[in-house]
Protein backbone atom coordinates (compact mmCIF):
# COMPACT_ATOMS: atom_id res chain seq x y z
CA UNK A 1 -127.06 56.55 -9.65
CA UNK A 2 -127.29 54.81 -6.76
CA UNK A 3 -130.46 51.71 -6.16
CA UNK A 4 -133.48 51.80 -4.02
CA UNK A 5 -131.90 49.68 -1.54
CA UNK A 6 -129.41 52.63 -0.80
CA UNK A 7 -131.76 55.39 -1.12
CA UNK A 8 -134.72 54.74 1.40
CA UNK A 9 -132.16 55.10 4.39
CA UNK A 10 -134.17 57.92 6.09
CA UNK A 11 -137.11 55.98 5.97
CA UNK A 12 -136.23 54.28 9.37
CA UNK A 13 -135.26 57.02 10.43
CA UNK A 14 -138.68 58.49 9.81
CA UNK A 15 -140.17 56.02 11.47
CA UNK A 16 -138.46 56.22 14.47
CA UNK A 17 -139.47 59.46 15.19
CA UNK A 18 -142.74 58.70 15.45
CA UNK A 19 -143.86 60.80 12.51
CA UNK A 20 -147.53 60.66 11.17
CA UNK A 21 -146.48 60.47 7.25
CA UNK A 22 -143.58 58.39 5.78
CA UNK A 23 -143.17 60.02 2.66
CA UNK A 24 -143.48 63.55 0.63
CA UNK A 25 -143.78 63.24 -3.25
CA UNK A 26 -142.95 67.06 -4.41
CA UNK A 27 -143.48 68.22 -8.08
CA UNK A 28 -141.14 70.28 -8.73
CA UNK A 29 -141.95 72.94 -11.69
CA UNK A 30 -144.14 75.93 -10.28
CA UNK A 31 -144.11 73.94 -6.93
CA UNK A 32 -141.13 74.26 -5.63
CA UNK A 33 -140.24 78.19 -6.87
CA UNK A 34 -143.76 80.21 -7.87
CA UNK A 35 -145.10 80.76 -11.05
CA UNK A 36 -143.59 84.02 -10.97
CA UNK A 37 -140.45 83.24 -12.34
CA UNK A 38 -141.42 83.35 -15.74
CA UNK A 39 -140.30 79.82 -15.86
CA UNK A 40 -143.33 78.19 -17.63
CA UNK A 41 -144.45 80.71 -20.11
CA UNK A 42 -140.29 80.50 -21.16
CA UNK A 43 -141.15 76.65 -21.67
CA UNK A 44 -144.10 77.21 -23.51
CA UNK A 45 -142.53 79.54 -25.86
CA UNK A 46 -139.49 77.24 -26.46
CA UNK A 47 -141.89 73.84 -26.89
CA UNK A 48 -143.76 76.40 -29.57
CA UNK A 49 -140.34 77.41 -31.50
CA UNK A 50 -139.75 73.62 -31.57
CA UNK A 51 -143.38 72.92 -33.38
CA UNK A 52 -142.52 75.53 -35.63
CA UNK A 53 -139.29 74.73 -36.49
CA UNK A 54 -138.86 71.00 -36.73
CA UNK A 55 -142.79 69.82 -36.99
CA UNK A 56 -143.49 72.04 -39.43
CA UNK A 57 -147.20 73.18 -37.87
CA UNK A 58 -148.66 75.80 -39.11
CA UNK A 59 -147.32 79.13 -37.31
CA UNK A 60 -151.25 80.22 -36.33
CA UNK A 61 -151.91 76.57 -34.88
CA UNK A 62 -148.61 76.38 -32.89
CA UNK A 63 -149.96 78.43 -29.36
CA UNK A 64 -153.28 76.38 -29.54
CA UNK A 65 -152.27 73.24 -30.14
CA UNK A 66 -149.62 73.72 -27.12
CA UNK A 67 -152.11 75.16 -24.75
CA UNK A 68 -154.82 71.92 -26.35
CA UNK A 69 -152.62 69.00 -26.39
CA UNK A 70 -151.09 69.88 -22.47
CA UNK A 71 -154.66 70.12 -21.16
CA UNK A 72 -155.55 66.93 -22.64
CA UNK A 73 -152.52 64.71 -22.10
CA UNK A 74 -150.91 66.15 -19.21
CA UNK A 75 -147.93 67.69 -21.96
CA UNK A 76 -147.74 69.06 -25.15
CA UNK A 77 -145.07 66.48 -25.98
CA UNK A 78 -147.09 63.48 -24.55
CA UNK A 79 -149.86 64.78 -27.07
CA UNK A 80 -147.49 65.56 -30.52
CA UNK A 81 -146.77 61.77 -29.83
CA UNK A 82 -150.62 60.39 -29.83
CA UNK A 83 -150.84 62.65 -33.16
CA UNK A 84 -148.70 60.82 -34.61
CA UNK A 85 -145.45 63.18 -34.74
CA UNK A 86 -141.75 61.73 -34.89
CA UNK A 87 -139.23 63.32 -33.01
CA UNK A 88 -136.52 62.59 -30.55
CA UNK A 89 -137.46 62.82 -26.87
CA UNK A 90 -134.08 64.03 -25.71
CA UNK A 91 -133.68 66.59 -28.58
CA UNK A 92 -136.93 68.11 -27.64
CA UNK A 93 -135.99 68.36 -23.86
CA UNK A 94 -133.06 70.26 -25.00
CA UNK A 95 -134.95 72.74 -26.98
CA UNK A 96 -137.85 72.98 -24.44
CA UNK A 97 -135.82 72.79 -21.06
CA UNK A 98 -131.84 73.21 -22.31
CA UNK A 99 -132.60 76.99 -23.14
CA UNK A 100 -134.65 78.13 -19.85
CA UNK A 101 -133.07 81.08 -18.02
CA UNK A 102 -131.88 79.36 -15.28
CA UNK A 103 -129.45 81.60 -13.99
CA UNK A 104 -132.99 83.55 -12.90
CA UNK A 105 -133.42 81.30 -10.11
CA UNK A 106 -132.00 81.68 -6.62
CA UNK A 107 -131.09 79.81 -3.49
CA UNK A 108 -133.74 78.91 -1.52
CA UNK A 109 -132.64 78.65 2.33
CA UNK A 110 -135.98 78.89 3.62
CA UNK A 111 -137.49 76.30 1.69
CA UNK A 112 -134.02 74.08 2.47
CA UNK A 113 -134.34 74.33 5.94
CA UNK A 114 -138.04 73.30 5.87
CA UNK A 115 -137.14 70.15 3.91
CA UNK A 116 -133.66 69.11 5.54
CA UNK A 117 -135.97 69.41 8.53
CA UNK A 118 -138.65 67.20 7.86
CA UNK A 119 -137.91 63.71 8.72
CA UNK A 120 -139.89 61.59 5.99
CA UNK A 121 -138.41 60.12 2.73
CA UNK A 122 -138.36 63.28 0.15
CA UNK A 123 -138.74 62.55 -3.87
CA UNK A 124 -139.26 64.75 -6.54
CA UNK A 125 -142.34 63.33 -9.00
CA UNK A 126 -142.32 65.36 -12.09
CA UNK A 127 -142.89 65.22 -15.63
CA UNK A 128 -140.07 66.88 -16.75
CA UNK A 129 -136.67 65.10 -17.82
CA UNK A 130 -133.96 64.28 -15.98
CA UNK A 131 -131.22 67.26 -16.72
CA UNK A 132 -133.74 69.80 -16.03
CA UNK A 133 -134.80 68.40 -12.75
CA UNK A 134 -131.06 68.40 -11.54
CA UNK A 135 -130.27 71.69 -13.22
CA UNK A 136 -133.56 73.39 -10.74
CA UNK A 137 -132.65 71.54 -7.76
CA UNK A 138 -129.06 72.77 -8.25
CA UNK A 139 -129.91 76.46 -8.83
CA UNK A 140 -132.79 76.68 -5.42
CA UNK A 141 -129.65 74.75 -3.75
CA UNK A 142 -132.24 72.12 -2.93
CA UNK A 143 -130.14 68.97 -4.72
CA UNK A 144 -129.20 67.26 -1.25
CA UNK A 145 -132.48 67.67 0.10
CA UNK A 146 -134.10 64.79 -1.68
CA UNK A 147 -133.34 60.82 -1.58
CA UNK A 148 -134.52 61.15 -5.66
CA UNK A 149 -136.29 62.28 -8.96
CA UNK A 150 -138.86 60.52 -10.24
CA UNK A 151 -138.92 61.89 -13.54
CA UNK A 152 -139.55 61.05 -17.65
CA UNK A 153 -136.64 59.25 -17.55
CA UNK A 154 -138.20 56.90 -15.05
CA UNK A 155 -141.61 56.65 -15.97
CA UNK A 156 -141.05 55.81 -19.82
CA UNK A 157 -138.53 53.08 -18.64
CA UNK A 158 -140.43 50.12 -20.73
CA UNK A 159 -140.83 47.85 -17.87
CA UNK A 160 -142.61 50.54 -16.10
CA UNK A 161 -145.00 51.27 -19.18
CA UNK A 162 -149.02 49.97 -19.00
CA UNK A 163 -150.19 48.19 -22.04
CA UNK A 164 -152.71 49.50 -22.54
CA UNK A 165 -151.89 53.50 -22.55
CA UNK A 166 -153.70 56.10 -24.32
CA UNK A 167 -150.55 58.16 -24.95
CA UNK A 168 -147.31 56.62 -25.89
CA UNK A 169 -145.89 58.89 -23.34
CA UNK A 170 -146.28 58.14 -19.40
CA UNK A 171 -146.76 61.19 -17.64
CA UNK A 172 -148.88 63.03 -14.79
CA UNK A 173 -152.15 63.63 -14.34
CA UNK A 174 -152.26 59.75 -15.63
CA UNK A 175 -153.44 57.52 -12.57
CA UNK A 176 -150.75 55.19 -14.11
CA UNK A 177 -148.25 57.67 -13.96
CA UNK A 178 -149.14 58.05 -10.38
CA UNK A 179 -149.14 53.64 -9.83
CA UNK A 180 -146.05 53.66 -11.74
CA UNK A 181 -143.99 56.56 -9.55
CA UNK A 182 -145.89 54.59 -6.25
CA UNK A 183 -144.07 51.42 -7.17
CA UNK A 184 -140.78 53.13 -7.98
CA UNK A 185 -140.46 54.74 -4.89
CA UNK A 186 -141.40 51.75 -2.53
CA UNK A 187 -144.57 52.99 -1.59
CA UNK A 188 -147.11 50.98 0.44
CA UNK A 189 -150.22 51.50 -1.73
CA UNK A 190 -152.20 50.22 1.30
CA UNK A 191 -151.07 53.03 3.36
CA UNK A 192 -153.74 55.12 2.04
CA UNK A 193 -155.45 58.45 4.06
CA UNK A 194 -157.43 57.45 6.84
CA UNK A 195 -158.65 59.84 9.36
CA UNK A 196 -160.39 59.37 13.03
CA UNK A 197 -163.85 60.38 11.33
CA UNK A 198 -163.56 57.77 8.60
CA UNK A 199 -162.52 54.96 10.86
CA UNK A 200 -164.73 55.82 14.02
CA UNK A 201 -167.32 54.80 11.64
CA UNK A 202 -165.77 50.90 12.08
CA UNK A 203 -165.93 50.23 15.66
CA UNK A 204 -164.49 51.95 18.67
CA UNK A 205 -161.82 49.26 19.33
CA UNK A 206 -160.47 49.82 15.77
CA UNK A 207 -160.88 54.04 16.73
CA UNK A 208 -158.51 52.98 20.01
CA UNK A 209 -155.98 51.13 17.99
CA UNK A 210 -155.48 54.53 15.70
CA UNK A 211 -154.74 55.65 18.81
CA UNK A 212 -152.01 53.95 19.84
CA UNK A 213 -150.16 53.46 16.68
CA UNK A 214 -149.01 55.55 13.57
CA UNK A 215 -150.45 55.04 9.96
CA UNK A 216 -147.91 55.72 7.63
CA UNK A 217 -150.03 58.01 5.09
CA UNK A 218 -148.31 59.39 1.51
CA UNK A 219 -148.65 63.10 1.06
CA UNK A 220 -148.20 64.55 -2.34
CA UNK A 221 -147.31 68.33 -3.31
CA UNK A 222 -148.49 69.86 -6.71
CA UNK A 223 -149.78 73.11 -8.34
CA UNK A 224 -152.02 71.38 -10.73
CA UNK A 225 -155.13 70.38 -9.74
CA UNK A 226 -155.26 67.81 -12.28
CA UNK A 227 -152.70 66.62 -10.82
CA UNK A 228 -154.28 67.05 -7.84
CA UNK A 229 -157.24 64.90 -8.69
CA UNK A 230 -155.42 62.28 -9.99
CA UNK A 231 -153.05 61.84 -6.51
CA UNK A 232 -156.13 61.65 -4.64
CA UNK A 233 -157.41 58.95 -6.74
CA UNK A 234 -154.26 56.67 -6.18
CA UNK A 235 -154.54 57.41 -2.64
CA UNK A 236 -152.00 59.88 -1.66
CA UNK A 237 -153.00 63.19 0.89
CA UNK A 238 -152.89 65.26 -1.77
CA UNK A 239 -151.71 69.37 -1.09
CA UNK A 240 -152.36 72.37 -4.06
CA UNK A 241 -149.76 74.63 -3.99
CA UNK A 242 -149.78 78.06 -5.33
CA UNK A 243 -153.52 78.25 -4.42
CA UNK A 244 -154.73 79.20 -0.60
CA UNK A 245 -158.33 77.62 -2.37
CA UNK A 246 -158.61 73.92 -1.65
CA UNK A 247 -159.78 72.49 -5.19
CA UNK A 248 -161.37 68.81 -5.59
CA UNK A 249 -158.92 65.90 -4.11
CA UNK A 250 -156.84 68.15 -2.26
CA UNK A 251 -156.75 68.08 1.41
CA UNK A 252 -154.30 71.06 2.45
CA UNK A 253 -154.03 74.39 -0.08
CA UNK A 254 -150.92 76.06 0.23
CA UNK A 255 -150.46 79.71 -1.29
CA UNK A 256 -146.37 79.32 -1.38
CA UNK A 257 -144.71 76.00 -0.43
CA UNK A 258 -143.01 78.21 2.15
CA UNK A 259 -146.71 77.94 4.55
CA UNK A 260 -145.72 74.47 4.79
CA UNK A 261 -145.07 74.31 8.51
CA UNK A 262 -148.17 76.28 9.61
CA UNK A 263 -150.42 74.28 7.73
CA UNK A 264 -149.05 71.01 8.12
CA UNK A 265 -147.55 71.05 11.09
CA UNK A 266 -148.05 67.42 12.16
CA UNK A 267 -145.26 66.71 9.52
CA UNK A 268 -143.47 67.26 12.40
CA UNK A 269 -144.80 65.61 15.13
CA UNK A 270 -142.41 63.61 16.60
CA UNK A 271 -140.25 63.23 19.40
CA UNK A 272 -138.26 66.63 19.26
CA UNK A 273 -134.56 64.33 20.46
CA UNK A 274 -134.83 62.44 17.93
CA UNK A 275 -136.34 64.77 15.28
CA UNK A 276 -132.78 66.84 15.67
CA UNK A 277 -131.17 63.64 15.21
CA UNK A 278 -133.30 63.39 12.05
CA UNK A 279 -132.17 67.15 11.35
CA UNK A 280 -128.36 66.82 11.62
CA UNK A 281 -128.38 63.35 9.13
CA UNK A 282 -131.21 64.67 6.67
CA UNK A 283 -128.77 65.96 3.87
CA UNK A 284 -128.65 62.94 1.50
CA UNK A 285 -127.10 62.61 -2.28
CA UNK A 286 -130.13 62.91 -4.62
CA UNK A 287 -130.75 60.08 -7.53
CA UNK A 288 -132.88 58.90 -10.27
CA UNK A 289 -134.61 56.61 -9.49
CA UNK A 290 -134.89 54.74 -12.72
């Protein structure tokens, strides 16, 4: 696992070629691959087998309280814990995640050369644990196209914990999940969205300087439009994925990850010698960043 210092190498690189946006935060579950897969109704099942089995919940409860306690606490595991259940967080991850059918999931060169050609910082943000993450990004062939995973792991590493949390588990749509992932990844929370509309509102000088130099916004990539909501809020340019609707806090709506260059095309913008620079030296060793 490598540190921050030796992860945020493309960021100057991002820079330099004059891009609009200096990083992408990408969930990865139903984000990355489509909901088609199967993948989260798989989970579900698994996460209910677990309730069953070790919990002890009464069978007919099981598929509610899932379905209740992820609506209302961003997981169903975040919400056994504020109930007051005991169990161990890798040993669930193991059941839930450890017994997907991964082997359904395929290479993904389309969506690989869209991200090894996008010259911004790249980090996954997801709820999920570690081993799962790496095991996805392995199987879409996607694991080099990232600097790092921000992941369970991460966020539930104690020093990165609020006090004052409603859920003994720190997870999306949280807005401290969101604070917590910002300060992991290096993020300038300053850097917030602001567009020529917004600003021309100050003064025209201030309209002339947006002009002449780049603001450095966050964009983050999600199905959820909790999740959604919750980006927006931290002050991220949020984009819904899986939905060509836009739904409240998200700026872009995206019906496959795939219409990423036709709807976002100034992720791109750049000088084009140096943006195949930025293309030849974008592969980089994906870590946790922890």
């Amino acid at each position: 696992m490598g540190s921050l210092g030796t992860v945020m190498k493309m960021d100057t690189v991002g820079r330099a070629a004059g891009a609009k946006y200096e990083c992408l935060l990408f969930d990865m579950d139903d984000t990355l691959y489509p909901l088609s897969t199967g993948f989260n109704l798989a989970c579900r099942k698994n996460i209910e087998e677990f309730m069953l089995k070790y919990l002890n919940i009464e069978e007919s409860e099981v598929p509610r309280m899932c379905l209740e306690l992820y609506r209302e606490y961003g997981t169903t595991m975040a919400g056994l814990k504020v109930l007051g259940y005991e169990f161990d967080n890798d040993e669930f991850h193991a059941y839930a995640h450890g017994r997907l059918p991964y082997e359904t999931l395929r290479p993904d060169p389309v969506l690989r050369n869209l991200l090894l050609a996008m010259p911004q910082r790249k980090i996954i943000f997801t709820n999920a644990d570690k081993a799962h993450a790496l095991q996805v990004l392995k199987r879409l062939a996607l694991e080099d196209c990232f600097e790092g995973i921000i992941c369970f792991e991460t966020l539930n590493h104690p020093p990165l914990q609020p006090p004052a949390l409603k859920s003994p588990i720190l997870c999306k749509p949280s807005l401290e999940a969101f604070e917590a992932a910002i300060r992991v990844a290096n993020l300038d929370p300053k850097k917030t969205v602001q567009t020529p509309s917004l600003i021309r509102t100050q003064t025209q000088l201030f309209f002339s300087l947006f002009d002449s130099f780049s603001f450095f916004l966050q964009i983050f990539f999600d199905d959820s439009a909790r999740n959604i909501a919750s980006g927006k809020a931290a002050g991220l340019h949020t984009v819904i994925v899986g939905n060509s609707t836009l739904v409240p806090g998200a700026d872009h709506a995206l019906r496959s990850i795939h219409n990423i260059k036709e709807a976002i095309p100034e992720i791109w913008d750049g000088d084009e010698e140096q943006m195949e620079q930025v293309i030849q030296a974008a592969a980089v060793e994906t870590v946790v960043l922890a």
